[in-house]
PDB file of N, CA and C in Angstrom:
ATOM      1  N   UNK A   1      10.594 -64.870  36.433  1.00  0.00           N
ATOM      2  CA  UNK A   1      11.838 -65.612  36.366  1.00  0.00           C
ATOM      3  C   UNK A   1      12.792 -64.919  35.403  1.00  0.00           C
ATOM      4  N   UNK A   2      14.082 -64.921  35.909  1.00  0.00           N
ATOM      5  CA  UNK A   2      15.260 -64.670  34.885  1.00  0.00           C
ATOM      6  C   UNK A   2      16.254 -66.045  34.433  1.00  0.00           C
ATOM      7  N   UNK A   3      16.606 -65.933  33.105  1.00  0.00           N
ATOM      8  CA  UNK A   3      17.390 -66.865  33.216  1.00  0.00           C
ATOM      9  C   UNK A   3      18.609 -65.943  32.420  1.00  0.00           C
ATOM     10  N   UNK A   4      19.684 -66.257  33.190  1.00  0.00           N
ATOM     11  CA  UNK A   4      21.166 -65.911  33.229  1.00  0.00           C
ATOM     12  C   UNK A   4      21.986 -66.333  32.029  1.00  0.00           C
ATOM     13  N   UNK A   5      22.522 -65.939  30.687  1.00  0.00           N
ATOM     14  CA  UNK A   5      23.756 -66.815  30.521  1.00  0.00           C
ATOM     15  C   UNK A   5      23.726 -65.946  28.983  1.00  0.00           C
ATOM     16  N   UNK A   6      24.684 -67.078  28.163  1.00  0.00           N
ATOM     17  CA  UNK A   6      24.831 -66.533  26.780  1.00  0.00           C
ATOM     18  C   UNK A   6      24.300 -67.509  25.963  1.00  0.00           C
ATOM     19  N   UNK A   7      23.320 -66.733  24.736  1.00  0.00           N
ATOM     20  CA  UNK A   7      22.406 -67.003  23.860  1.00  0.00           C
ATOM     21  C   UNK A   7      22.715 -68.376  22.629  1.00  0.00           C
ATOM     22  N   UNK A   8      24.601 -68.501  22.819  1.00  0.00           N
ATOM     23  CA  UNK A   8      24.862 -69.552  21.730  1.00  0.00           C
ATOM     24  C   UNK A   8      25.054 -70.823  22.912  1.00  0.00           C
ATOM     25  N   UNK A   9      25.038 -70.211  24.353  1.00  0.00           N
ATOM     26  CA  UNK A   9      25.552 -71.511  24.653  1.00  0.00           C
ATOM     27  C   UNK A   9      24.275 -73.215  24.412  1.00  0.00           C
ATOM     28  N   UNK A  10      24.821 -74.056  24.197  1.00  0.00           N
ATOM     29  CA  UNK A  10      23.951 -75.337  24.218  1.00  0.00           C
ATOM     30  C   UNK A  10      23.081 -75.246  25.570  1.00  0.00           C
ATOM     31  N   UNK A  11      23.652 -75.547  26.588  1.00  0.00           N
ATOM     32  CA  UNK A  11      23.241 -75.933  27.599  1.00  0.00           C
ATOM     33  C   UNK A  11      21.721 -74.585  28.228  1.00  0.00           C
ATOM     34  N   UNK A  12      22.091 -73.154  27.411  1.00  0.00           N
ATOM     35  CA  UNK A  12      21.239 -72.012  27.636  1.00  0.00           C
ATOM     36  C   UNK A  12      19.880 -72.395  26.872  1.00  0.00           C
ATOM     37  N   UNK A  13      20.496 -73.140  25.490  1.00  0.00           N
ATOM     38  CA  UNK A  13      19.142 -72.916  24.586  1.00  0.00           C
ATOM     39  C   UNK A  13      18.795 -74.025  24.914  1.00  0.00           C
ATOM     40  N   UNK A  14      18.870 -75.392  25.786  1.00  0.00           N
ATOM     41  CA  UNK A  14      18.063 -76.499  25.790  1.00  0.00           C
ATOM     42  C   UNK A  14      17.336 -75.708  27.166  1.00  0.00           C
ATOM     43  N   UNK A  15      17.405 -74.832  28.252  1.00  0.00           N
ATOM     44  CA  UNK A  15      16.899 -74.597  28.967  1.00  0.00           C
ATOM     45  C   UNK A  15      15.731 -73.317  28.609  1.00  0.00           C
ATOM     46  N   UNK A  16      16.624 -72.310  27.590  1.00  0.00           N
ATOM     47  CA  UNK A  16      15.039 -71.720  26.557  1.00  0.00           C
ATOM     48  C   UNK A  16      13.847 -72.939  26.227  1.00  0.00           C
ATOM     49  N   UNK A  17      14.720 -73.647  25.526  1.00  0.00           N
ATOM     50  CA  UNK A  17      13.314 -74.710  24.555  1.00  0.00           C
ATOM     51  C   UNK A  17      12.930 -75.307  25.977  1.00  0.00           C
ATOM     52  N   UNK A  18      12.796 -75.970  27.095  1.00  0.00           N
ATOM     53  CA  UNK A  18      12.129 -76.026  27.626  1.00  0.00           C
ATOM     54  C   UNK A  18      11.035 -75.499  28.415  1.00  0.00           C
ATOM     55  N   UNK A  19      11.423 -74.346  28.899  1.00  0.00           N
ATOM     56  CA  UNK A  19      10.950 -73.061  29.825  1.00  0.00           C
ATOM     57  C   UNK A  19       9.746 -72.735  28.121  1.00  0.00           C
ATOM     58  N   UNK A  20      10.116 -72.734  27.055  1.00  0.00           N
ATOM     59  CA  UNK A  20       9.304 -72.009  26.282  1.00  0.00           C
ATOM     60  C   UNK A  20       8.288 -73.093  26.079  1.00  0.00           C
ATOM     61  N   UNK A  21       8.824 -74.287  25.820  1.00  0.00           N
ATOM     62  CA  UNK A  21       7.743 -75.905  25.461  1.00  0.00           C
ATOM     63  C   UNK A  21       6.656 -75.414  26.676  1.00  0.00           C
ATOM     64  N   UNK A  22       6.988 -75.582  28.297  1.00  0.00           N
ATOM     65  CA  UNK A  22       6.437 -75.532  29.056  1.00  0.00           C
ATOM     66  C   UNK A  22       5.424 -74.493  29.176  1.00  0.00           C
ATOM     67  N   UNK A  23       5.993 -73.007  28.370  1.00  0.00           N
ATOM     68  CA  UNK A  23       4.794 -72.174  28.225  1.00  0.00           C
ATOM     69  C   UNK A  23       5.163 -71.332  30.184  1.00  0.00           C
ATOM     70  N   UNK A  24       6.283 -71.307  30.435  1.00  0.00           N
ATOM     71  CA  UNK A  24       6.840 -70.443  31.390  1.00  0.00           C
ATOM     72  C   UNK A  24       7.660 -69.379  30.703  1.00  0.00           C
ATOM     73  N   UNK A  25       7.040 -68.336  31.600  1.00  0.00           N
ATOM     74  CA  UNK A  25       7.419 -66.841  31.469  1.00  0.00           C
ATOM     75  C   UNK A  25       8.767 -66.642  31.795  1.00  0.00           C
ATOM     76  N   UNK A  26       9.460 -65.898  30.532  1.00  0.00           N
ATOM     77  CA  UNK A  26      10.918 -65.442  31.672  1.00  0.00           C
ATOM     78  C   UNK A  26      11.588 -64.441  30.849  1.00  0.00           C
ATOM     79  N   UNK A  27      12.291 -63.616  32.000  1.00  0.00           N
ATOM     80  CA  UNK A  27      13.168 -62.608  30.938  1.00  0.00           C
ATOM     81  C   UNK A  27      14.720 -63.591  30.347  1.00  0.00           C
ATOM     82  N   UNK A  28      14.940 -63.194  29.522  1.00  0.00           N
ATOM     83  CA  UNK A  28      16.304 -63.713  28.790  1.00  0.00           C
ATOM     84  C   UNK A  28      17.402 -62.118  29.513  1.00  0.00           C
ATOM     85  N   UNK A  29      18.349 -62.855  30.113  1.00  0.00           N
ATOM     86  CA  UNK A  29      19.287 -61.314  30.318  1.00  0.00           C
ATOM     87  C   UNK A  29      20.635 -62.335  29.895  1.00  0.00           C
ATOM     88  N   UNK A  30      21.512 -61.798  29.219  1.00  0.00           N
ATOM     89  CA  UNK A  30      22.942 -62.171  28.092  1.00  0.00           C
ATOM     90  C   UNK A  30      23.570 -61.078  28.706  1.00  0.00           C
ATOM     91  N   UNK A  31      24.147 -62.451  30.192  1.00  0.00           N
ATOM     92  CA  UNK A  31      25.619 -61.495  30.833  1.00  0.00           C
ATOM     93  C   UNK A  31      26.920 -61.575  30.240  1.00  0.00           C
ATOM     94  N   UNK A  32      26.642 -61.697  29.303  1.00  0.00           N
ATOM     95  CA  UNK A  32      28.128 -61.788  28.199  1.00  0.00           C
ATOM     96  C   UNK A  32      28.048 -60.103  27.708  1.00  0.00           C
ATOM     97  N   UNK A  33      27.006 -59.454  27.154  1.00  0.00           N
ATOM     98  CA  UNK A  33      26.508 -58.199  26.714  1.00  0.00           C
ATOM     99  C   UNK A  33      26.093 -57.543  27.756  1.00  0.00           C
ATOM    100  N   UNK A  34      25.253 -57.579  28.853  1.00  0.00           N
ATOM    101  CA  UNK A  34      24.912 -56.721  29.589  1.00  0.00           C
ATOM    102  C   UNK A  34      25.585 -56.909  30.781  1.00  0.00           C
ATOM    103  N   UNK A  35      26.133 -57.531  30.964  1.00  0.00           N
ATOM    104  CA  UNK A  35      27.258 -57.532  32.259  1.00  0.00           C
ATOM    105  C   UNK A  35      26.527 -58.029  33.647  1.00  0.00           C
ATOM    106  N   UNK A  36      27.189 -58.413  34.935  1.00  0.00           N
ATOM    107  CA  UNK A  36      26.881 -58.701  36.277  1.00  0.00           C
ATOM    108  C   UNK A  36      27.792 -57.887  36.999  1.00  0.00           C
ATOM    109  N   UNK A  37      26.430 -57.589  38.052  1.00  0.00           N
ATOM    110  CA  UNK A  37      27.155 -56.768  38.995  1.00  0.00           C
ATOM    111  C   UNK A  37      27.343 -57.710  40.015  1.00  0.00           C
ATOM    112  N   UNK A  38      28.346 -56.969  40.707  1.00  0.00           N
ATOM    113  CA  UNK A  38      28.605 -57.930  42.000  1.00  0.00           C
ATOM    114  C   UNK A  38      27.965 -58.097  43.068  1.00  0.00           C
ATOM    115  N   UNK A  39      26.844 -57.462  43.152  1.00  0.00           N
ATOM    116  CA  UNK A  39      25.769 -57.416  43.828  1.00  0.00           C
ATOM    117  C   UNK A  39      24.403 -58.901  43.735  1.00  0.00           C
ATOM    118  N   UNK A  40      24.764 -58.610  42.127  1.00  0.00           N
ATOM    119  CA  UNK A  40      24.227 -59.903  41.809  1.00  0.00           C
ATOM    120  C   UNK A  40      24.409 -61.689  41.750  1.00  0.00           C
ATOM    121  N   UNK A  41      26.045 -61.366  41.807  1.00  0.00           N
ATOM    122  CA  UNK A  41      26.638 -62.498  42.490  1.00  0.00           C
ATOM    123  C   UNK A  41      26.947 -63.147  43.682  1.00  0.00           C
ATOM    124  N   UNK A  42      27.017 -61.637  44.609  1.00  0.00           N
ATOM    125  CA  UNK A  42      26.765 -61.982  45.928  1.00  0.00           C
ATOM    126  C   UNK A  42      25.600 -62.378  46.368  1.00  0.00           C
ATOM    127  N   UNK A  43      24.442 -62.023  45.810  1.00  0.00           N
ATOM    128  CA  UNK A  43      22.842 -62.574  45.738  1.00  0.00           C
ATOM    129  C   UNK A  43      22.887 -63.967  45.634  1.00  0.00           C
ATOM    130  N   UNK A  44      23.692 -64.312  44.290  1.00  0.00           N
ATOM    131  CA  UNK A  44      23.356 -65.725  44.234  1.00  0.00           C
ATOM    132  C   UNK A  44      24.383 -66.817  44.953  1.00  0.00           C
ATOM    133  N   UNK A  45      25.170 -66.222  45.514  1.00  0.00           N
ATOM    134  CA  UNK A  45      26.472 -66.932  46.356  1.00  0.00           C
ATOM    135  C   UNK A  45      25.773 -67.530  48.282  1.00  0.00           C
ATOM    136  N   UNK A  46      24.546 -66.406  48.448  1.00  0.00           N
ATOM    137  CA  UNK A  46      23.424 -66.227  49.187  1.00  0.00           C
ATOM    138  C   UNK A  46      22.407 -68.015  49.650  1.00  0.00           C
ATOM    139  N   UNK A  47      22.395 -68.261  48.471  1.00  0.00           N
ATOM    140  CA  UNK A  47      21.705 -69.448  47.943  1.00  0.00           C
ATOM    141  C   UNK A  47      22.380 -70.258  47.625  1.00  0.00           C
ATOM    142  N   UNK A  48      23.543 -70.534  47.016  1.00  0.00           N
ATOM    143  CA  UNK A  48      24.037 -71.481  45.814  1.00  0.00           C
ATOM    144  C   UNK A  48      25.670 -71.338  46.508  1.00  0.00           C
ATOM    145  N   UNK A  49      26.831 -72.192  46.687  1.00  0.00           N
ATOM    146  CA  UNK A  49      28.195 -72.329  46.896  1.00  0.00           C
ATOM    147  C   UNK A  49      28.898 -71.794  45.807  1.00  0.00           C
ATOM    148  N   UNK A  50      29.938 -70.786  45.997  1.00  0.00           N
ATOM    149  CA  UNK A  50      31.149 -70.805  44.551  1.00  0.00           C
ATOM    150  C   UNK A  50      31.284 -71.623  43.763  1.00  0.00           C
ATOM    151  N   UNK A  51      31.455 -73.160  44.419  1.00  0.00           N
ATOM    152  CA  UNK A  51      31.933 -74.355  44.042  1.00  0.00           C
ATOM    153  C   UNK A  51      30.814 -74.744  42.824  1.00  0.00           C
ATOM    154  N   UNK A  52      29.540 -74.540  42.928  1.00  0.00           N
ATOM    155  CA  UNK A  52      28.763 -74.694  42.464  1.00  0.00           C
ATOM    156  C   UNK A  52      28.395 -73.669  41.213  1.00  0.00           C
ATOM    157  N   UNK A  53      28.575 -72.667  41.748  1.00  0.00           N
ATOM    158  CA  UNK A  53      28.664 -71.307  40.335  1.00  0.00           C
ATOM    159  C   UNK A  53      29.409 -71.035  39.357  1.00  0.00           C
ATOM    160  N   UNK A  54      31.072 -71.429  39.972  1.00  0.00           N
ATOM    161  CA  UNK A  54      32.476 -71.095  38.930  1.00  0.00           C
ATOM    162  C   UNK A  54      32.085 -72.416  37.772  1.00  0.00           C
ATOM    163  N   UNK A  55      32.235 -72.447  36.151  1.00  0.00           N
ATOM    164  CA  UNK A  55      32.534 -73.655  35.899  1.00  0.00           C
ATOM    165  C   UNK A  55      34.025 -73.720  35.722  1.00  0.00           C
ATOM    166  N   UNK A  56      34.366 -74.996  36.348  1.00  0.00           N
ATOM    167  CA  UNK A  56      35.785 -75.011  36.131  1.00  0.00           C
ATOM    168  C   UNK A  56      36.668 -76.167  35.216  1.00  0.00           C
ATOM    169  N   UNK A  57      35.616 -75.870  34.126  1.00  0.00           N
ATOM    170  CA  UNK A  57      35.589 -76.678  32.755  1.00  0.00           C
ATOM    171  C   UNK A  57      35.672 -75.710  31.665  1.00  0.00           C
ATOM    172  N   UNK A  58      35.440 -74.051  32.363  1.00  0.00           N
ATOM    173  CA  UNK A  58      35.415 -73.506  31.505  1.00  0.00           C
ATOM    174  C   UNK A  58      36.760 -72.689  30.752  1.00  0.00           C
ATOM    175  N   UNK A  59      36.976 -72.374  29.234  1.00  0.00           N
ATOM    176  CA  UNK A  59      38.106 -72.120  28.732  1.00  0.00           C
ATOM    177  C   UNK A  59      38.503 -70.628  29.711  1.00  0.00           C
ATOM    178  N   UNK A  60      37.405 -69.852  30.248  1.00  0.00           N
ATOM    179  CA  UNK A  60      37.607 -68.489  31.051  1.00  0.00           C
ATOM    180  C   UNK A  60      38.989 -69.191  32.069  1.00  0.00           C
ATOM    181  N   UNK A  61      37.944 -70.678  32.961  1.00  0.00           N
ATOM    182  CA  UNK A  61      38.730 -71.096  33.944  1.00  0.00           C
ATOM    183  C   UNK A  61      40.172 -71.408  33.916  1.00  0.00           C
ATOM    184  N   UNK A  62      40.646 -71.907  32.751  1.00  0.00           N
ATOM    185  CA  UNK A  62      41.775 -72.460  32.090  1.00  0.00           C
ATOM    186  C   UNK A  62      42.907 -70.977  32.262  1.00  0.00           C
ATOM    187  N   UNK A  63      42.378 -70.054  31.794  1.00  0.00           N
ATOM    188  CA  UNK A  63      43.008 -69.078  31.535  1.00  0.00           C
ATOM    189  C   UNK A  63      43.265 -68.319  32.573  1.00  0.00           C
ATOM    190  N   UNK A  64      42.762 -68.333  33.893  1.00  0.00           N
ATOM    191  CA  UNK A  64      43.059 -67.894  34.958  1.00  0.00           C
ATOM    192  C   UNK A  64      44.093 -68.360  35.528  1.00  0.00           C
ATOM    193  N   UNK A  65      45.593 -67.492  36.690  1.00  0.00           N
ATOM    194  CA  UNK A  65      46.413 -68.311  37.020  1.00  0.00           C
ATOM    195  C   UNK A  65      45.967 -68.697  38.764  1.00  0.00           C
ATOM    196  N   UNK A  66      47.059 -69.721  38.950  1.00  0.00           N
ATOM    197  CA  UNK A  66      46.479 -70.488  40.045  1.00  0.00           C
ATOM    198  C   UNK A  66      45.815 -69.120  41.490  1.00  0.00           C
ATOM    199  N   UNK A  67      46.521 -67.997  41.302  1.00  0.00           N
ATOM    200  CA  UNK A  67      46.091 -66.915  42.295  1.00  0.00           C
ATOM    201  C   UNK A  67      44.928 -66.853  42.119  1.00  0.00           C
ATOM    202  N   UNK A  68      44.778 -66.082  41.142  1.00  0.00           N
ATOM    203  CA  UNK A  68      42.939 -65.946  40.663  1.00  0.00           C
ATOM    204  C   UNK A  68      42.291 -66.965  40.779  1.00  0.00           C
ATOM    205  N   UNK A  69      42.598 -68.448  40.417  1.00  0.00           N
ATOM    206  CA  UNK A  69      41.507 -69.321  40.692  1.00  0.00           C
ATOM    207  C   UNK A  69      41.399 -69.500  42.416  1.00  0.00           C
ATOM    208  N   UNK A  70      42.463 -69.271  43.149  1.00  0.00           N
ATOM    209  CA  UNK A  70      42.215 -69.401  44.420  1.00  0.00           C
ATOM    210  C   UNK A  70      41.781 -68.061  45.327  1.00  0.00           C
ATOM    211  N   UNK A  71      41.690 -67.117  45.256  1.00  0.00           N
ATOM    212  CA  UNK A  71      41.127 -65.872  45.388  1.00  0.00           C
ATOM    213  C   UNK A  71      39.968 -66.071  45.329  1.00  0.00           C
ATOM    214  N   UNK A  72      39.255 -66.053  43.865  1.00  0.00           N
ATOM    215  CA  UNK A  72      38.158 -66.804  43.545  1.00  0.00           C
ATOM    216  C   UNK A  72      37.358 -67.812  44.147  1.00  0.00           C
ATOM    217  N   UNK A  73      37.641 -68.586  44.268  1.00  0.00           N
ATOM    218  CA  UNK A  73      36.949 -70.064  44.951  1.00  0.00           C
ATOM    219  C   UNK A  73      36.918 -69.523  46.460  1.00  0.00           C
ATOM    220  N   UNK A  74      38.047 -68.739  47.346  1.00  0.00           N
ATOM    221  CA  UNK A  74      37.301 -68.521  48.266  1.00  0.00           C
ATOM    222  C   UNK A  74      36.953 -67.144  48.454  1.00  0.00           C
ATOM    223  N   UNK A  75      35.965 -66.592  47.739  1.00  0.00           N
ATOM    224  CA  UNK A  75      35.498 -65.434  47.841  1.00  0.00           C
ATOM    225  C   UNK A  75      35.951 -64.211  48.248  1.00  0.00           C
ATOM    226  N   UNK A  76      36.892 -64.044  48.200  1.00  0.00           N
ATOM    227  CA  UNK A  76      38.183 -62.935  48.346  1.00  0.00           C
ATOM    228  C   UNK A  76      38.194 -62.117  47.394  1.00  0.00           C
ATOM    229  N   UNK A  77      37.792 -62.183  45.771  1.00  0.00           N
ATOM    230  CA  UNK A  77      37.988 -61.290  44.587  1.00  0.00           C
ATOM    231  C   UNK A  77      36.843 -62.181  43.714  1.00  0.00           C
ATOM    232  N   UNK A  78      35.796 -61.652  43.717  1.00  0.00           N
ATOM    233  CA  UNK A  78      34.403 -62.109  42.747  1.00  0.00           C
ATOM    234  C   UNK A  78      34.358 -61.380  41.739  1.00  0.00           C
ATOM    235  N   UNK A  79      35.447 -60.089  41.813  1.00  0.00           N
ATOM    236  CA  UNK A  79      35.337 -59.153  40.617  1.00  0.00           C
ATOM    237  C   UNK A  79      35.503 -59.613  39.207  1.00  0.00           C
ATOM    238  N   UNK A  80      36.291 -60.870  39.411  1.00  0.00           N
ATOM    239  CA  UNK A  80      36.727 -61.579  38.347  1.00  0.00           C
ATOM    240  C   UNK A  80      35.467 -62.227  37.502  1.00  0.00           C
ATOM    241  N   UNK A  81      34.413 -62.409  38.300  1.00  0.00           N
ATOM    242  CA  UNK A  81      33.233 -62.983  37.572  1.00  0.00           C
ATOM    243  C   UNK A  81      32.188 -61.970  36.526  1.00  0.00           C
ATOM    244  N   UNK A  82      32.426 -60.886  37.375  1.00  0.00           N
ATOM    245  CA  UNK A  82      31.976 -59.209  36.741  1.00  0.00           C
ATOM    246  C   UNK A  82      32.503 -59.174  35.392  1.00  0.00           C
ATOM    247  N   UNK A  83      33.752 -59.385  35.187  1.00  0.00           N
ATOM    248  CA  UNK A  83      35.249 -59.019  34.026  1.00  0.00           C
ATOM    249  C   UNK A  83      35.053 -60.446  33.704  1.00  0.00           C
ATOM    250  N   UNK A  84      34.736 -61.429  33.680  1.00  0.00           N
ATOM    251  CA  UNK A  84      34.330 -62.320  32.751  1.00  0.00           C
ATOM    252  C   UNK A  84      33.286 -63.738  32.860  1.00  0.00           C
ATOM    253  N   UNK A  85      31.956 -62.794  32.843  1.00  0.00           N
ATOM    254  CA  UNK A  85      30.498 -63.616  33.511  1.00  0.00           C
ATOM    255  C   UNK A  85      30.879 -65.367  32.938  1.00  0.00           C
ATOM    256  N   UNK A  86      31.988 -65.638  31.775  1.00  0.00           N
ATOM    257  CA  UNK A  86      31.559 -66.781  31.327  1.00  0.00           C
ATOM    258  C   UNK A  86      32.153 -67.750  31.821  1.00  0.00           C
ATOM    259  N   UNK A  87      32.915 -67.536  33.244  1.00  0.00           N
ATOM    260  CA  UNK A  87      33.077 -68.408  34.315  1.00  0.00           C
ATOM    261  C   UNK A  87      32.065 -68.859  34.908  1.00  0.00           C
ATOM    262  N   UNK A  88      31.049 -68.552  34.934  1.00  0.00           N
ATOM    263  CA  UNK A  88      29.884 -68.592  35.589  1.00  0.00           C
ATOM    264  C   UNK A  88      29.328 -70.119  34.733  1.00  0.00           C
ATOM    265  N   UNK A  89      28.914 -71.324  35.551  1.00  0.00           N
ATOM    266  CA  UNK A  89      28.161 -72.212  34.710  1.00  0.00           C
ATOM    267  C   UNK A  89      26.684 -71.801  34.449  1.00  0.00           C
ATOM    268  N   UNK A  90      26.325 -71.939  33.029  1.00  0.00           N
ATOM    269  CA  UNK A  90      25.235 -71.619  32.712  1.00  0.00           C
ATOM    270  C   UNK A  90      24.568 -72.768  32.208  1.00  0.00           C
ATOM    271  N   UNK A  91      23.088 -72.599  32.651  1.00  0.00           N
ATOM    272  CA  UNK A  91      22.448 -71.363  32.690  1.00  0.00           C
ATOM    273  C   UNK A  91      22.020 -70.849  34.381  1.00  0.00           C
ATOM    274  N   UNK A  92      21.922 -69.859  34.276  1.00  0.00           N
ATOM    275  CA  UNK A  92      21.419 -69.408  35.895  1.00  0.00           C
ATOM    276  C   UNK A  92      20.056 -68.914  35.825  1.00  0.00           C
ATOM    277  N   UNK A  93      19.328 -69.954  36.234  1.00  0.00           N
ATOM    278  CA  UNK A  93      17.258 -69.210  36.543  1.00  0.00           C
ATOM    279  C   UNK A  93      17.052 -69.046  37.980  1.00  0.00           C
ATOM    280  N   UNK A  94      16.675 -67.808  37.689  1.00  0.00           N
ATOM    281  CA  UNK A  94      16.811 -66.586  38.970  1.00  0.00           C
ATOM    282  C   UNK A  94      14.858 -67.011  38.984  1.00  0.00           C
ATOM    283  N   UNK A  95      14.313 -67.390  40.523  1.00  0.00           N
ATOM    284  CA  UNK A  95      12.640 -67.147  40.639  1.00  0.00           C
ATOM    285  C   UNK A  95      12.913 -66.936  41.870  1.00  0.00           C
ATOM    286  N   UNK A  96      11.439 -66.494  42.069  1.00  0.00           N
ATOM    287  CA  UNK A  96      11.125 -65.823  43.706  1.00  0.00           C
ATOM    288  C   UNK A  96      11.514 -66.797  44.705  1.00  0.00           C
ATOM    289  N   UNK A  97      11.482 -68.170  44.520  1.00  0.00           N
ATOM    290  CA  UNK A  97      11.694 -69.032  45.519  1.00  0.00           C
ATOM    291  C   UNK A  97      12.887 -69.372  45.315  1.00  0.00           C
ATOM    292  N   UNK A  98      13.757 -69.669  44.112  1.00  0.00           N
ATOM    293  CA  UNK A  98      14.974 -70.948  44.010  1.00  0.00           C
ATOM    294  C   UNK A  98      15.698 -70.501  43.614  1.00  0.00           C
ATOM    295  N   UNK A  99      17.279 -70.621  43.450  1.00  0.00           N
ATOM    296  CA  UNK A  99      18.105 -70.003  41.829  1.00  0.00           C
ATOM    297  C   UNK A  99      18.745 -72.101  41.359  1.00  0.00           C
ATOM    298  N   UNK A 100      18.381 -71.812  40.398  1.00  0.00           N
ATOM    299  CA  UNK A 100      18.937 -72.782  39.653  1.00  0.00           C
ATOM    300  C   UNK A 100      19.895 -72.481  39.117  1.00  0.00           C
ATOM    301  N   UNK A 101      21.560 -73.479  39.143  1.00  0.00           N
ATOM    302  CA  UNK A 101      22.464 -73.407  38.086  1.00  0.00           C
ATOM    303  C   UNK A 101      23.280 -74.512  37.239  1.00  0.00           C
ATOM    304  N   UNK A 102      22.641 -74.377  35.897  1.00  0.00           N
ATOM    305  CA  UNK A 102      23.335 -75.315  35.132  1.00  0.00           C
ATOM    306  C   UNK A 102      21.770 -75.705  34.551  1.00  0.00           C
ATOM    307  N   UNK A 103      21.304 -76.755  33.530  1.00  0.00           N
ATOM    308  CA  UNK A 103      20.181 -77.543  33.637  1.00  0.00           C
ATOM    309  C   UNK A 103      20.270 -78.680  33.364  1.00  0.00           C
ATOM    310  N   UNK A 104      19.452 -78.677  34.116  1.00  0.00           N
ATOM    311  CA  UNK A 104      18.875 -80.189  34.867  1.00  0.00           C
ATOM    312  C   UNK A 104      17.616 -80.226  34.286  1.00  0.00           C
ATOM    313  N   UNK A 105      16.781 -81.128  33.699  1.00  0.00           N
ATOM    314  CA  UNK A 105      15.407 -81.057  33.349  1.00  0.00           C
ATOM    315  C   UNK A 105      14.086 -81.379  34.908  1.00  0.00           C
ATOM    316  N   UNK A 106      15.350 -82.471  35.404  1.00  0.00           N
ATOM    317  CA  UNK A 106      14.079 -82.929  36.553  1.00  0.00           C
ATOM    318  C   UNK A 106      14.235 -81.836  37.693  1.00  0.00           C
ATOM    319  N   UNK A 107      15.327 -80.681  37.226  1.00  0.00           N
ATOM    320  CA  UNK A 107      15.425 -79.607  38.336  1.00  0.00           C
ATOM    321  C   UNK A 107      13.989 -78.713  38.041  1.00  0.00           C
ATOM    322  N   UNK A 108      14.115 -78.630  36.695  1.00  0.00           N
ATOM    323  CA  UNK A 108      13.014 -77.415  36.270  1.00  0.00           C
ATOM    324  C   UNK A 108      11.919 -77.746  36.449  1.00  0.00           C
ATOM    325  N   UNK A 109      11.560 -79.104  36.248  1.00  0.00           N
ATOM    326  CA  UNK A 109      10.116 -80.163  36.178  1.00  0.00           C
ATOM    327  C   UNK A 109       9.734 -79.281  37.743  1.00  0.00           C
ATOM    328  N   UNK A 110      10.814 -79.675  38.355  1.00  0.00           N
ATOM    329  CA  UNK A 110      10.219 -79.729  39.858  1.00  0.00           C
ATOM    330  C   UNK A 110       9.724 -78.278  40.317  1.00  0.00           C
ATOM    331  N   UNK A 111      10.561 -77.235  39.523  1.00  0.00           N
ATOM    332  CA  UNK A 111      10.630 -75.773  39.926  1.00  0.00           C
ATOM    333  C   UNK A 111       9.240 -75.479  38.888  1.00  0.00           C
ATOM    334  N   UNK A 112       8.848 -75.694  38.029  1.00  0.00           N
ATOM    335  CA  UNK A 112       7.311 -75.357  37.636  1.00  0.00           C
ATOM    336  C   UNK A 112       6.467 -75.972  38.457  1.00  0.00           C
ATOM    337  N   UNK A 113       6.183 -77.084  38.973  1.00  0.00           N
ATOM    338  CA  UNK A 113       5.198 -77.905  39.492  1.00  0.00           C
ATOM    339  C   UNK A 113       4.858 -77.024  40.675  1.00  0.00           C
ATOM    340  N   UNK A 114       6.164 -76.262  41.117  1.00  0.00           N
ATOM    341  CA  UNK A 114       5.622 -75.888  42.758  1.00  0.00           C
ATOM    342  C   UNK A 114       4.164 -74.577  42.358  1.00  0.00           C
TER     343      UNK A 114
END
């Protein structure tokens, strides 16, 4: 398993302390520092809706003008997520079967049990 995001966010480290309580394996990757390719977003766009990936709560989102947010949302220019991953709601856990985004506890409950 990977889990996606940046290391101060809240919502990243309640999904560390669980994944770690639980005693599940995972790499930590900090797309704030190591960047996303667009390869990797199109991966998870594969599985998961825009609507569902962009947060659009986020200060990135705010700062975008109405072009870019609509470009964006319908998949026309994703480059924008590359040039600033922290549109992206986090956290993102990447496993062989599921991608999870955001956390949810009774999401993860369910994604260890399998």
């Amino acid at each position: 398993m990977i889990l996606y995001g940046i290391p101060n966010c809240d919502t990243v480290r309640k999904a560390r302390k669980f994944l770690d309580e639980n005693k599940i394996a995972y790499d930590f990757y900090d797309f704030k520092k190591q960047g996303l390719t667009l390869e990797t977003i199109q991966n998870w766009l594969q599985s998961q809706p825009i609507e569902i990936l962009v947060n659009k709560r986020s200060t990135s989102w705010k700062q975008l003008n109405d072009l870019q947010k609509q470009a964006l949302l319908s998949g026309d220019d994703l480059t924008v997520l590359t040039e600033m991953p922290t549109l992206i709601k986090r956290p993102v856990l990447e496993s062989e079967t599921s991608l999870l985004i955001g956390f949810k506890e009774e999401e993860y409950q369910k994604l260890i049990a399998e």
